[in-house]
N, C-alpha and C. Protein backbone atom coordinates (compact mmCIF):
# COMPACT_ATOMS: atom_id res chain seq x y z
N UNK A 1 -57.55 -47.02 -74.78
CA UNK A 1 -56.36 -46.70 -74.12
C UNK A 1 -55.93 -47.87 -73.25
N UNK A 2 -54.69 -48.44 -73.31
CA UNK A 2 -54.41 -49.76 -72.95
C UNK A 2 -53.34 -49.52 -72.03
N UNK A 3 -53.36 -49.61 -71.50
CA UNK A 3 -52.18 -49.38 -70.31
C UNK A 3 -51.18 -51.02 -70.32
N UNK A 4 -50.81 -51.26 -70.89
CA UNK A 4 -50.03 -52.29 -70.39
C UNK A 4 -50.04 -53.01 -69.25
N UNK A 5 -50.04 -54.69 -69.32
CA UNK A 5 -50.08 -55.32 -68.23
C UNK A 5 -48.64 -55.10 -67.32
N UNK A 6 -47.43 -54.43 -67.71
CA UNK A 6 -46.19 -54.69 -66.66
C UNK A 6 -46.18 -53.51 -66.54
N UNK A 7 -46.38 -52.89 -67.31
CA UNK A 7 -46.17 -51.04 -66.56
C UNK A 7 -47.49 -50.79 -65.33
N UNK A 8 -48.53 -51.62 -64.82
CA UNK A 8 -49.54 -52.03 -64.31
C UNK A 8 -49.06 -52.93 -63.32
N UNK A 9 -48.83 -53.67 -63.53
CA UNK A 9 -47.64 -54.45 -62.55
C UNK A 9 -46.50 -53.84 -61.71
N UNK A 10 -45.70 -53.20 -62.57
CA UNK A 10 -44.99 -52.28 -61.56
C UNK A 10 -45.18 -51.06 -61.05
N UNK A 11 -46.35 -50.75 -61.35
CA UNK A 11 -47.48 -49.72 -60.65
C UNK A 11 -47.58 -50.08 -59.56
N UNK A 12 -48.20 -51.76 -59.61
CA UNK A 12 -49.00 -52.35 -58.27
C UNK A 12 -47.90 -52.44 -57.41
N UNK A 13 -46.74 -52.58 -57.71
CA UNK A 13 -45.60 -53.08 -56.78
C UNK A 13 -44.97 -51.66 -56.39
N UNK A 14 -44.84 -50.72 -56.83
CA UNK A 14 -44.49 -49.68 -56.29
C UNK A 14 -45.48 -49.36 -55.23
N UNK A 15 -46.44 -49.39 -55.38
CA UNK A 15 -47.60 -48.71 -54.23
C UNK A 15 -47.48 -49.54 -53.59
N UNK A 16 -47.44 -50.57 -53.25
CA UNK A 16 -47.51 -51.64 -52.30
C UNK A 16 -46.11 -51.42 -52.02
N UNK A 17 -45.03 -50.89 -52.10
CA UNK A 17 -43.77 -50.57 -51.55
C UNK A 17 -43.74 -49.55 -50.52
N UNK A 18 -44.54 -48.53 -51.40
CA UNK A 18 -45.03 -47.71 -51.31
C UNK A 18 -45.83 -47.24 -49.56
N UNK A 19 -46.95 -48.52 -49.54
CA UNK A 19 -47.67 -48.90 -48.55
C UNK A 19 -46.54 -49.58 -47.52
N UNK A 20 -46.35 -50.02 -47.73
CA UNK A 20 -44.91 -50.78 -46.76
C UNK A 20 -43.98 -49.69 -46.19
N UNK A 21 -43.51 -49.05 -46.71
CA UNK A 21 -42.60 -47.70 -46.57
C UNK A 21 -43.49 -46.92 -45.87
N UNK A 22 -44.54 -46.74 -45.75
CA UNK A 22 -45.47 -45.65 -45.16
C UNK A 22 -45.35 -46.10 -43.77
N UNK A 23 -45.88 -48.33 -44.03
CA UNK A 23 -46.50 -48.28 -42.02
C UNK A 23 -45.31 -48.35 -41.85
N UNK A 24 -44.24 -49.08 -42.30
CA UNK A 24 -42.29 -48.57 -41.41
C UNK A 24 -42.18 -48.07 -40.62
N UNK A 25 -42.84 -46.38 -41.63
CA UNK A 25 -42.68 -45.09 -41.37
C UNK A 25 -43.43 -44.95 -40.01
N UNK A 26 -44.88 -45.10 -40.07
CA UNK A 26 -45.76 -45.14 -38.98
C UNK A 26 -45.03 -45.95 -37.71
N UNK A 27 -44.53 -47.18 -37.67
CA UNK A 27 -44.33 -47.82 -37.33
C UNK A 27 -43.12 -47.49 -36.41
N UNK A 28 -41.99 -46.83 -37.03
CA UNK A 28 -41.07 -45.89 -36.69
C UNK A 28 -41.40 -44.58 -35.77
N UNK A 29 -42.16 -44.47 -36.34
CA UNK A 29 -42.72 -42.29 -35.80
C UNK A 29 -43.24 -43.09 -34.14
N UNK A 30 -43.82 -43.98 -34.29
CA UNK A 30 -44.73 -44.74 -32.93
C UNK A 30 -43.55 -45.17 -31.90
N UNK A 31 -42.44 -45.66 -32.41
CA UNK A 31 -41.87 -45.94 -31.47
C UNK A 31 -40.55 -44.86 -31.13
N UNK A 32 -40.23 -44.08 -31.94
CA UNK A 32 -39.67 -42.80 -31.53
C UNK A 32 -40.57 -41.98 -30.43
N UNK A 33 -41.51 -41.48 -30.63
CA UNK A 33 -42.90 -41.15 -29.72
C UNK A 33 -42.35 -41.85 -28.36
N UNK A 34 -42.49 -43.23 -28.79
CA UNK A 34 -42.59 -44.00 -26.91
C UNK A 34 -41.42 -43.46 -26.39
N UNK A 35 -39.94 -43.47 -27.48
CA UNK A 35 -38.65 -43.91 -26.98
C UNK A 35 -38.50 -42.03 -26.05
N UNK A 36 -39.22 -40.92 -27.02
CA UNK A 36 -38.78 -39.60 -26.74
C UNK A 36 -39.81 -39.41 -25.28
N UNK A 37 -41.46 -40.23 -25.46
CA UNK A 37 -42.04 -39.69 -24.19
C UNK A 37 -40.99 -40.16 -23.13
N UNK A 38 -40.61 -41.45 -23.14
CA UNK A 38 -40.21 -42.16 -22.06
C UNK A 38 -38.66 -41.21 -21.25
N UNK A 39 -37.82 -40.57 -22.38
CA UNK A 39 -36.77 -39.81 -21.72
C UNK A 39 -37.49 -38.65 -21.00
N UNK A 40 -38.75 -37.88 -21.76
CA UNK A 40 -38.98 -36.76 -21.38
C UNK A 40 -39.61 -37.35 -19.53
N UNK A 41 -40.22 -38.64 -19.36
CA UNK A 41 -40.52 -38.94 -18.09
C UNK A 41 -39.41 -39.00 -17.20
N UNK A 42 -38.34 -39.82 -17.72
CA UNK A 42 -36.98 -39.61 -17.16
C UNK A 42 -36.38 -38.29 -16.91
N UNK A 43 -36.37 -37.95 -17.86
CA UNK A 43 -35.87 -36.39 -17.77
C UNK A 43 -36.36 -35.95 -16.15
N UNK A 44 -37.81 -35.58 -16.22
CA UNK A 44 -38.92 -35.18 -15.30
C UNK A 44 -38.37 -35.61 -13.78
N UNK A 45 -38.36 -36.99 -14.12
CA UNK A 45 -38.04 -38.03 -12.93
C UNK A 45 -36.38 -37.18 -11.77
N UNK A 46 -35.42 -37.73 -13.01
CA UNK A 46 -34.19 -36.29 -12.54
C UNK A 46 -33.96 -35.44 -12.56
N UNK A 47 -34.65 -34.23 -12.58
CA UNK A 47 -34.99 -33.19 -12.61
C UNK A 47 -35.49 -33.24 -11.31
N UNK A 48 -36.71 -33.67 -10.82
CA UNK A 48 -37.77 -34.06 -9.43
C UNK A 48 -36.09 -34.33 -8.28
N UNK A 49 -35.91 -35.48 -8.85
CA UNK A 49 -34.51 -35.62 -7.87
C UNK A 49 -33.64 -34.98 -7.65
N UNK A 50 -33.29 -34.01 -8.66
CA UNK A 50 -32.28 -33.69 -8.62
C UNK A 50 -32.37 -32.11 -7.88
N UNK A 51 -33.69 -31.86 -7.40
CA UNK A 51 -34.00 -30.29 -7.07
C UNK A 51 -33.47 -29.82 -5.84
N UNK A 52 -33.67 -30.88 -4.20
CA UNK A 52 -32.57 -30.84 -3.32
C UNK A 52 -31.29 -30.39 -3.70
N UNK A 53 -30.57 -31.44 -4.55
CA UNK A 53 -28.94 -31.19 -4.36
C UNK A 53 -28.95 -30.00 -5.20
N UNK A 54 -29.80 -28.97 -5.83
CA UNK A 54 -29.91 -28.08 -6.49
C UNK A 54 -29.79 -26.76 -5.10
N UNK A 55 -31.02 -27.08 -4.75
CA UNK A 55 -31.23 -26.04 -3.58
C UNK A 55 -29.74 -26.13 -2.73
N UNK A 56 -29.80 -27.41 -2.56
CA UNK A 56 -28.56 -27.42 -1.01
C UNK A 56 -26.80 -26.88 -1.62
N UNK A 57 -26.77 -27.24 -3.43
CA UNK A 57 -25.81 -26.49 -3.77
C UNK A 57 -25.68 -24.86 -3.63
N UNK A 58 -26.91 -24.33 -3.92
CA UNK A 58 -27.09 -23.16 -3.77
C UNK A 58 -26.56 -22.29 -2.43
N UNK A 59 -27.19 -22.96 -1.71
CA UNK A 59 -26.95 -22.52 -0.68
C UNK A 59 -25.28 -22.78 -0.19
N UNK A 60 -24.91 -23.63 -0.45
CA UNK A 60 -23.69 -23.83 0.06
C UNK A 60 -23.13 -22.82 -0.65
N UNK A 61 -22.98 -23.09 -1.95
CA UNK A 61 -22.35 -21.52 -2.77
C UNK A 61 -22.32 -20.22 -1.96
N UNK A 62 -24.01 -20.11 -1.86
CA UNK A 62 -24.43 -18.88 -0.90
C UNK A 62 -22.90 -18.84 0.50
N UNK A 63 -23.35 -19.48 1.22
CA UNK A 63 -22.65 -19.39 2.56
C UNK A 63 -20.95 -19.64 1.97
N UNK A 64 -20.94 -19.91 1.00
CA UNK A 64 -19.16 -19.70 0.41
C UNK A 64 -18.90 -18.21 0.77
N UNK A 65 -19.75 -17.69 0.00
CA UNK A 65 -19.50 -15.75 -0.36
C UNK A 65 -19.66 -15.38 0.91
N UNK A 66 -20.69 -15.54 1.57
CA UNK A 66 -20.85 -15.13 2.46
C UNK A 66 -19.15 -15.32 3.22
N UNK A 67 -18.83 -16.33 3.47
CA UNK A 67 -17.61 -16.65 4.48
C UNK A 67 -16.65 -15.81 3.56
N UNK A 68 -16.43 -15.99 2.06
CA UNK A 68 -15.43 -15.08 1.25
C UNK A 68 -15.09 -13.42 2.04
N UNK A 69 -16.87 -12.83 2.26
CA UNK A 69 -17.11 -11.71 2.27
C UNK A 69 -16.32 -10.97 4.35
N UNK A 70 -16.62 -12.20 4.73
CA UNK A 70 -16.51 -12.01 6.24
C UNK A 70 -14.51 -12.24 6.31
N UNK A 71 -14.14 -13.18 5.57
CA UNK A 71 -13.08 -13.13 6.11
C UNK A 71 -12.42 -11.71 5.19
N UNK A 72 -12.11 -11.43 4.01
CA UNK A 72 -12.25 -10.27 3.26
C UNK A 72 -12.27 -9.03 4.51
N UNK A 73 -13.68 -8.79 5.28
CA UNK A 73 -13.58 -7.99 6.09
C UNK A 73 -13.07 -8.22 7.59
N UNK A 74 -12.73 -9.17 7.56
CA UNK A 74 -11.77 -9.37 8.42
C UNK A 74 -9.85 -9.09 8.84
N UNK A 75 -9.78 -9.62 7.07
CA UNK A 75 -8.47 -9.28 6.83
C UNK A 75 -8.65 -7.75 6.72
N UNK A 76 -9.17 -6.56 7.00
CA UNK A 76 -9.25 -5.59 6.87
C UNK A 76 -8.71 -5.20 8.58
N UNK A 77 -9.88 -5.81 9.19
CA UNK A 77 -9.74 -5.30 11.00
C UNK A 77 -8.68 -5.70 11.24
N UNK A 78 -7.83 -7.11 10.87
CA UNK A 78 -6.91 -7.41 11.22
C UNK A 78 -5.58 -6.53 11.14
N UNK A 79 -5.66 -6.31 9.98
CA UNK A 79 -4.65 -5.03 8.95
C UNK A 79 -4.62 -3.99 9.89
N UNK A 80 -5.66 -3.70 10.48
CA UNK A 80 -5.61 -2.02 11.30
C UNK A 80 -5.08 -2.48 12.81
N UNK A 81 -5.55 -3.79 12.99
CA UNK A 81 -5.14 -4.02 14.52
C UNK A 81 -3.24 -4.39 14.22
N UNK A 82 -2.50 -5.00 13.39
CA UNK A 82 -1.43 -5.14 13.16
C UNK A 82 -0.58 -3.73 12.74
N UNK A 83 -1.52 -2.90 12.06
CA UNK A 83 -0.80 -1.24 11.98
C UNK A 83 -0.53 -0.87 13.02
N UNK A 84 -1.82 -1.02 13.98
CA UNK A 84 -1.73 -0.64 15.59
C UNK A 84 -0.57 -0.76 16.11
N UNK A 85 -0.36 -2.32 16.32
CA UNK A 85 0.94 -2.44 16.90
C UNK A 85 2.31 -1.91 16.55
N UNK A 86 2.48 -2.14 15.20
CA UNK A 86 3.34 -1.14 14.42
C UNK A 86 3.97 0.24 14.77
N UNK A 87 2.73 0.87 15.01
CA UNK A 87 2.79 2.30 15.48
C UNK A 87 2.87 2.33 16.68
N UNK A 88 2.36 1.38 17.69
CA UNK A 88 2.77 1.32 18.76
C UNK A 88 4.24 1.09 19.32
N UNK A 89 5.10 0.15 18.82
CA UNK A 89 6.18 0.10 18.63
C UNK A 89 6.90 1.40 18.37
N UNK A 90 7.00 2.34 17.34
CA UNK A 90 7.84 3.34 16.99
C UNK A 90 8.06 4.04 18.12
N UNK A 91 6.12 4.57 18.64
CA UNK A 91 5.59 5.84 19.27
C UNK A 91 6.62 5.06 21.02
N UNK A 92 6.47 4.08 21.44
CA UNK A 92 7.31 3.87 22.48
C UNK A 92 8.85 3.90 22.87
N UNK A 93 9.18 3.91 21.26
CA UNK A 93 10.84 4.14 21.18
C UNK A 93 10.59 5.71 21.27
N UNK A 94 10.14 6.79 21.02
CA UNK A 94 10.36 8.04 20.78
C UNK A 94 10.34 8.58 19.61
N UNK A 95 10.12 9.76 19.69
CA UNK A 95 10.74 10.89 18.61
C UNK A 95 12.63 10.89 18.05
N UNK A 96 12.72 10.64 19.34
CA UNK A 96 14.51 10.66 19.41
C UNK A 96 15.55 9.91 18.17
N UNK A 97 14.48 9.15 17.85
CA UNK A 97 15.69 8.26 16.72
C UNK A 97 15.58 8.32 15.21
N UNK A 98 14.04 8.60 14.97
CA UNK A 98 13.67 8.72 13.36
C UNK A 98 12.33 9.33 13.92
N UNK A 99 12.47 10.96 13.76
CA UNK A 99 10.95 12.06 13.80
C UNK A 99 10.05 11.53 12.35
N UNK A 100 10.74 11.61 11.44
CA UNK A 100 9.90 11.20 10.56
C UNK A 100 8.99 9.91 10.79
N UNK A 101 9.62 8.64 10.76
CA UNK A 101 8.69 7.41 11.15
C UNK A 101 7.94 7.65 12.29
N UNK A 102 8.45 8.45 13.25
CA UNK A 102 7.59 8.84 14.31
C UNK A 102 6.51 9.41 14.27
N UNK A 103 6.67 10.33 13.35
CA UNK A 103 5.25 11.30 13.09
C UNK A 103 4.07 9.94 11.81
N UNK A 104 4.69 9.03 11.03
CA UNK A 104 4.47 8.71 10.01
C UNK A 104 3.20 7.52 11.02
N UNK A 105 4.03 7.31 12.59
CA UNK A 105 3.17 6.49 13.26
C UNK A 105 2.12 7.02 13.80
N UNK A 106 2.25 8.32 14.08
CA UNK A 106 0.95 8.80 14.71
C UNK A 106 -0.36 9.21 13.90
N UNK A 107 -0.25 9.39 12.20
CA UNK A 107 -0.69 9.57 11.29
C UNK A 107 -1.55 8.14 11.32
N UNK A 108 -0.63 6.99 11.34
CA UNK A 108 -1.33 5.76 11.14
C UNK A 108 -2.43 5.67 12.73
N UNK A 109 -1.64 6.21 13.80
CA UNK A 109 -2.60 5.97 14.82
C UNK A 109 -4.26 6.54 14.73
N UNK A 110 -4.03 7.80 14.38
CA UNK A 110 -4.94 8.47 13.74
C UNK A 110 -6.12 8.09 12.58
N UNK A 111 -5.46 7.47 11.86
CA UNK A 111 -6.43 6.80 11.05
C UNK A 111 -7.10 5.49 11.29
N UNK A 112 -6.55 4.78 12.15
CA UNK A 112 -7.09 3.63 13.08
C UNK A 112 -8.10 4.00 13.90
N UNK A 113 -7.86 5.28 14.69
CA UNK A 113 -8.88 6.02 15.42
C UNK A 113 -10.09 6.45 14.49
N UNK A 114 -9.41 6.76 13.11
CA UNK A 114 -11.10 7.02 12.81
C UNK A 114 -11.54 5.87 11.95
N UNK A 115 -11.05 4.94 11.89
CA UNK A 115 -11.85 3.78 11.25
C UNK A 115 -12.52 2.98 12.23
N UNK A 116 -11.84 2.98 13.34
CA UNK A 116 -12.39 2.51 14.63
C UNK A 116 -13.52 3.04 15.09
N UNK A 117 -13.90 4.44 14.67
CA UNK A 117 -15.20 5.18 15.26
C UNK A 117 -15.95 4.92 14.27
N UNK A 118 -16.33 4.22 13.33
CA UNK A 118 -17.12 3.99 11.97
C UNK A 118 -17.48 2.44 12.89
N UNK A 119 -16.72 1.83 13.69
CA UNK A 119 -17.12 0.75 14.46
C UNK A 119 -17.72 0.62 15.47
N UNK A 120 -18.21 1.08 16.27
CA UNK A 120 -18.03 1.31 17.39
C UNK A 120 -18.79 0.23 18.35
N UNK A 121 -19.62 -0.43 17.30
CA UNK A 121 -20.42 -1.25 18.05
C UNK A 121 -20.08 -2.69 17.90
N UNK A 122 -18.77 -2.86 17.49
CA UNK A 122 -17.71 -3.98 17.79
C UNK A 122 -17.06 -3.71 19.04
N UNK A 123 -17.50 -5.29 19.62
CA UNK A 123 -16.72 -4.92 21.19
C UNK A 123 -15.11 -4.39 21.42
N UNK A 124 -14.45 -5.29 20.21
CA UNK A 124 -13.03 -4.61 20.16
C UNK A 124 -13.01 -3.56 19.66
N UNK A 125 -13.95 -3.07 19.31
CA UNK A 125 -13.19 -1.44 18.73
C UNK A 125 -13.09 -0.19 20.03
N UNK A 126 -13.94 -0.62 20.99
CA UNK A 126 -14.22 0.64 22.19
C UNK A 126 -12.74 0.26 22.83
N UNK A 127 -12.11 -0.81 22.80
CA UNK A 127 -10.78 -1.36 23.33
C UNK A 127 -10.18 -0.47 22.32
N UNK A 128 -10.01 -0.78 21.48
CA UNK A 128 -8.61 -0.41 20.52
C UNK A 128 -8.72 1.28 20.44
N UNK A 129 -9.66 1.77 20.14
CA UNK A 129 -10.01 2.97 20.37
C UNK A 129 -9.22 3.79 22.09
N UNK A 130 -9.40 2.88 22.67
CA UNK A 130 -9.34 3.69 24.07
C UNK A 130 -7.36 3.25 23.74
N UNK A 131 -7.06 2.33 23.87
CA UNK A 131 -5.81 2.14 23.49
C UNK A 131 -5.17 2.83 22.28
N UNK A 132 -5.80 3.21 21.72
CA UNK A 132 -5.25 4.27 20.17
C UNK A 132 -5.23 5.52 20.77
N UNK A 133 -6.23 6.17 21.04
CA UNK A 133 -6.02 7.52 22.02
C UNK A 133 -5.12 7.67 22.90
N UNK A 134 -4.78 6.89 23.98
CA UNK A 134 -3.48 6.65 25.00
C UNK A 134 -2.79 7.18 24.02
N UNK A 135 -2.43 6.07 23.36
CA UNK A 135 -0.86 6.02 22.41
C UNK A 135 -0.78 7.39 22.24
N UNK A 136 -1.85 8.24 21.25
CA UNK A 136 -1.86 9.15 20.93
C UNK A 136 -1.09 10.31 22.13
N UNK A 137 -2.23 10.30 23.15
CA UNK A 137 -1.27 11.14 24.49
C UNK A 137 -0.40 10.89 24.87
N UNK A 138 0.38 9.83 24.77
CA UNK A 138 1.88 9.39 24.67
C UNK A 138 2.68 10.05 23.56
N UNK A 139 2.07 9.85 22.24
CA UNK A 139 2.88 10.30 21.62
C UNK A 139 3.04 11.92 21.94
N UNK A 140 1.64 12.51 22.16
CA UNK A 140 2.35 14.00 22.50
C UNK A 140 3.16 14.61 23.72
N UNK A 141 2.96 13.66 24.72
CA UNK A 141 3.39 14.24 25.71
C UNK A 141 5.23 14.29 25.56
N UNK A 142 5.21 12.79 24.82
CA UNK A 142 7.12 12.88 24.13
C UNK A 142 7.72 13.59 23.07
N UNK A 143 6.37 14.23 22.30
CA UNK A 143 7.06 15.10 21.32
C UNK A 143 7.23 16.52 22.15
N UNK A 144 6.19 16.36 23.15
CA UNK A 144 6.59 17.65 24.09
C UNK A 144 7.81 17.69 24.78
N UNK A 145 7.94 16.47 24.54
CA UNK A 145 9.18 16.38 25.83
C UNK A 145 10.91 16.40 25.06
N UNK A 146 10.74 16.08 23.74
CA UNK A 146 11.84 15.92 22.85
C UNK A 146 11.74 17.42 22.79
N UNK A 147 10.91 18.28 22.42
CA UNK A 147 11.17 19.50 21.18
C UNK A 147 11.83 20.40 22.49
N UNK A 148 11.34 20.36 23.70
CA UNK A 148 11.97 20.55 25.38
C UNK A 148 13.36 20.33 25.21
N UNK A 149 13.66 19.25 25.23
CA UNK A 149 15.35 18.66 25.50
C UNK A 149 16.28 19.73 24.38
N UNK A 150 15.46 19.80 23.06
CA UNK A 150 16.15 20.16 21.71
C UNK A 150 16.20 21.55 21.85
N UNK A 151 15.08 22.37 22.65
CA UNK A 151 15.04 23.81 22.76
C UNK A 151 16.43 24.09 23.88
N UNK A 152 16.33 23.21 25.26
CA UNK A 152 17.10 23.78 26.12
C UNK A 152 18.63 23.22 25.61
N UNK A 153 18.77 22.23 24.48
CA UNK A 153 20.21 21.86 24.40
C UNK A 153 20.82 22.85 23.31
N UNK A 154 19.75 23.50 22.61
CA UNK A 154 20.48 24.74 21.65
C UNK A 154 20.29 25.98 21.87
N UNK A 155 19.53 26.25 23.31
CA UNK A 155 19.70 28.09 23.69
C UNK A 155 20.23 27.88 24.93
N UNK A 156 20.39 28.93 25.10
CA UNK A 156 21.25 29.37 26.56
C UNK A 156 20.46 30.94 26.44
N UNK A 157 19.92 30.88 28.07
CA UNK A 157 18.60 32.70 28.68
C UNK A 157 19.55 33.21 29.63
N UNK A 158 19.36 34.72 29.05
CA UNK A 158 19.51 35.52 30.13
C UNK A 158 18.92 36.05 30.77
N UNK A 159 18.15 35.95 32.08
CA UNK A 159 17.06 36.64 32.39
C UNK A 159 17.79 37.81 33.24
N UNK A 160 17.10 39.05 33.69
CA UNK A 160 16.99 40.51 34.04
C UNK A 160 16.00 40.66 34.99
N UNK A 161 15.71 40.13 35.62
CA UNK A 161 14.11 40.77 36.49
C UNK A 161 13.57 39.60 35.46
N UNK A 162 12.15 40.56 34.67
CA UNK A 162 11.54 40.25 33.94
C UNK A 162 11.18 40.10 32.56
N UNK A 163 12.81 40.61 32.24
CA UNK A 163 13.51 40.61 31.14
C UNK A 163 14.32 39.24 30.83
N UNK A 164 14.35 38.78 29.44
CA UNK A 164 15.06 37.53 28.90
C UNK A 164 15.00 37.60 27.82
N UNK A 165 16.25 36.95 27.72
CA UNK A 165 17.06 37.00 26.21
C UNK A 165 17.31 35.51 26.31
N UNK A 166 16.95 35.20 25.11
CA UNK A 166 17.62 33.62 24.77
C UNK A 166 18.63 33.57 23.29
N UNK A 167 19.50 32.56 23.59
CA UNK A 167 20.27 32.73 22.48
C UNK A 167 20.42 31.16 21.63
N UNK A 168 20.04 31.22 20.88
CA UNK A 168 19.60 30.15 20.32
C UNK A 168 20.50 29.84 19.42
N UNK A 169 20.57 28.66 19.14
CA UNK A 169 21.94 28.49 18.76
C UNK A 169 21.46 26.59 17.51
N UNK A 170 21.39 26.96 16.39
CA UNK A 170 21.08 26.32 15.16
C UNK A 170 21.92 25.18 14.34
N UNK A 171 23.39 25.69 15.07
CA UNK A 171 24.56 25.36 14.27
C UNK A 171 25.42 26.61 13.99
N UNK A 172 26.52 25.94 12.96
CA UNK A 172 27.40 27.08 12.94
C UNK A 172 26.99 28.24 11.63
N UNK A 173 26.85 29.30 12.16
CA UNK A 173 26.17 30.54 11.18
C UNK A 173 24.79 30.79 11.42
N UNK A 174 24.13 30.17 12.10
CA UNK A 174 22.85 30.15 12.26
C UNK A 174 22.19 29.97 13.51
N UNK A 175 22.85 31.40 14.25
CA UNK A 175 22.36 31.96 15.57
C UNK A 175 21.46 33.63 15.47
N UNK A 176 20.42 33.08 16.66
CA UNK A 176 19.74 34.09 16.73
C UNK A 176 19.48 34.79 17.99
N UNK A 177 19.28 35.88 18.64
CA UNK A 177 18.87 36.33 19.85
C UNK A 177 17.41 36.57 19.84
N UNK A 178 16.57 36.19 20.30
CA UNK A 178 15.06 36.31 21.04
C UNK A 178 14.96 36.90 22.16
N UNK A 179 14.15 38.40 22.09
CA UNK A 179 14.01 38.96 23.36
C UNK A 179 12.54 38.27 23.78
N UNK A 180 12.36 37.82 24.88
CA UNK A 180 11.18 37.71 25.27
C UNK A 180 11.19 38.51 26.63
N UNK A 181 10.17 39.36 26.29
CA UNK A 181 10.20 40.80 27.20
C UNK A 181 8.40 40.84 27.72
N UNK A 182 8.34 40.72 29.13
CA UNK A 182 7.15 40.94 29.34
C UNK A 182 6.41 42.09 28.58
């Protein structure tokens, strides 16, 4: 069995290509190795550095929300202390000009009063509180004092001894007599 001298020949030269192509290969794989340890040290390296401005971002983030969260509840207290005034305003003009907005203010006073008692251990709230209540006895003492003016400007009493008649008077068609009789 004779194998030929060039088919033997280009046997030898393939393997020896062959061999060449392999250490390349080796040769290659070795310095990929160095090129990949050396980033993964780098890597490591900024990573190590980079863990401060990690933490100190954090935190700053942190204290963002935090300030988000405070002014958020702030614009809330503010909102009730600006209703305040609001209602304070109406309730000092009277009942006399618009009962409705009038009553619509004491409703709001009211609800200031009880959001204010959910506070209480804010120094401004024992203020606004004591100032919301006033208002409040303001406002009644003038609705007492309007529904007064409105009673005596539409009846006219006859009293008897201890007898009285009032005649009350609604408009036109819409009169009534009230005995109020001991």
């Amino acid at each position: 069995m004779g194998i030929r001298p060039l088919v033997m020949e280009s046997l030898a030269e393939r393997a020896a290509f062959m061999r060449d192509s392999l250490q390349k290969n080796q040769i290659i794989t070795e310095n990929m190795v160095a090129i990949l340890g050396s980033f993964d040290h780098r890597l490591s390296a900024l990573e190590t550095a980079m863990r401060p401005t990690q933490i100190r971002t954090h935190s700053i983030r942190r204290a963002h929300e935090n300030i988000d969260k405070t002014l958020k509840a702030a614009e809330v207290f503010l909102s009730k202390f600006d209703l305040s005034r609001q209602a304070e305003a109406k309730i000092l003009r009277g009942p006399h000009e618009d009962l409705e907005s009038y009553l619509e203010a004491v409703d709001q006073l009211r609800s200031i009063v009880q959001f204010f008692s959910s506070y209480k251990s804010l120094k401004s709230s024992i203020g606004v509180l004591n100032h919301a209540n006033n208002l409040l006895s303001k406002a009644i003492l003038k609705l007492e004092e309007e529904f007064r003016q409105l009673l005596t400007s539409y009846s006219i009493g006859w009293c008897n001894g201890s007898n009285c008649i009032w005649h009350i008077s609604g408009g036109p068609g819409k009169q009534e007599f009230v005995d109020i009789s001991d």
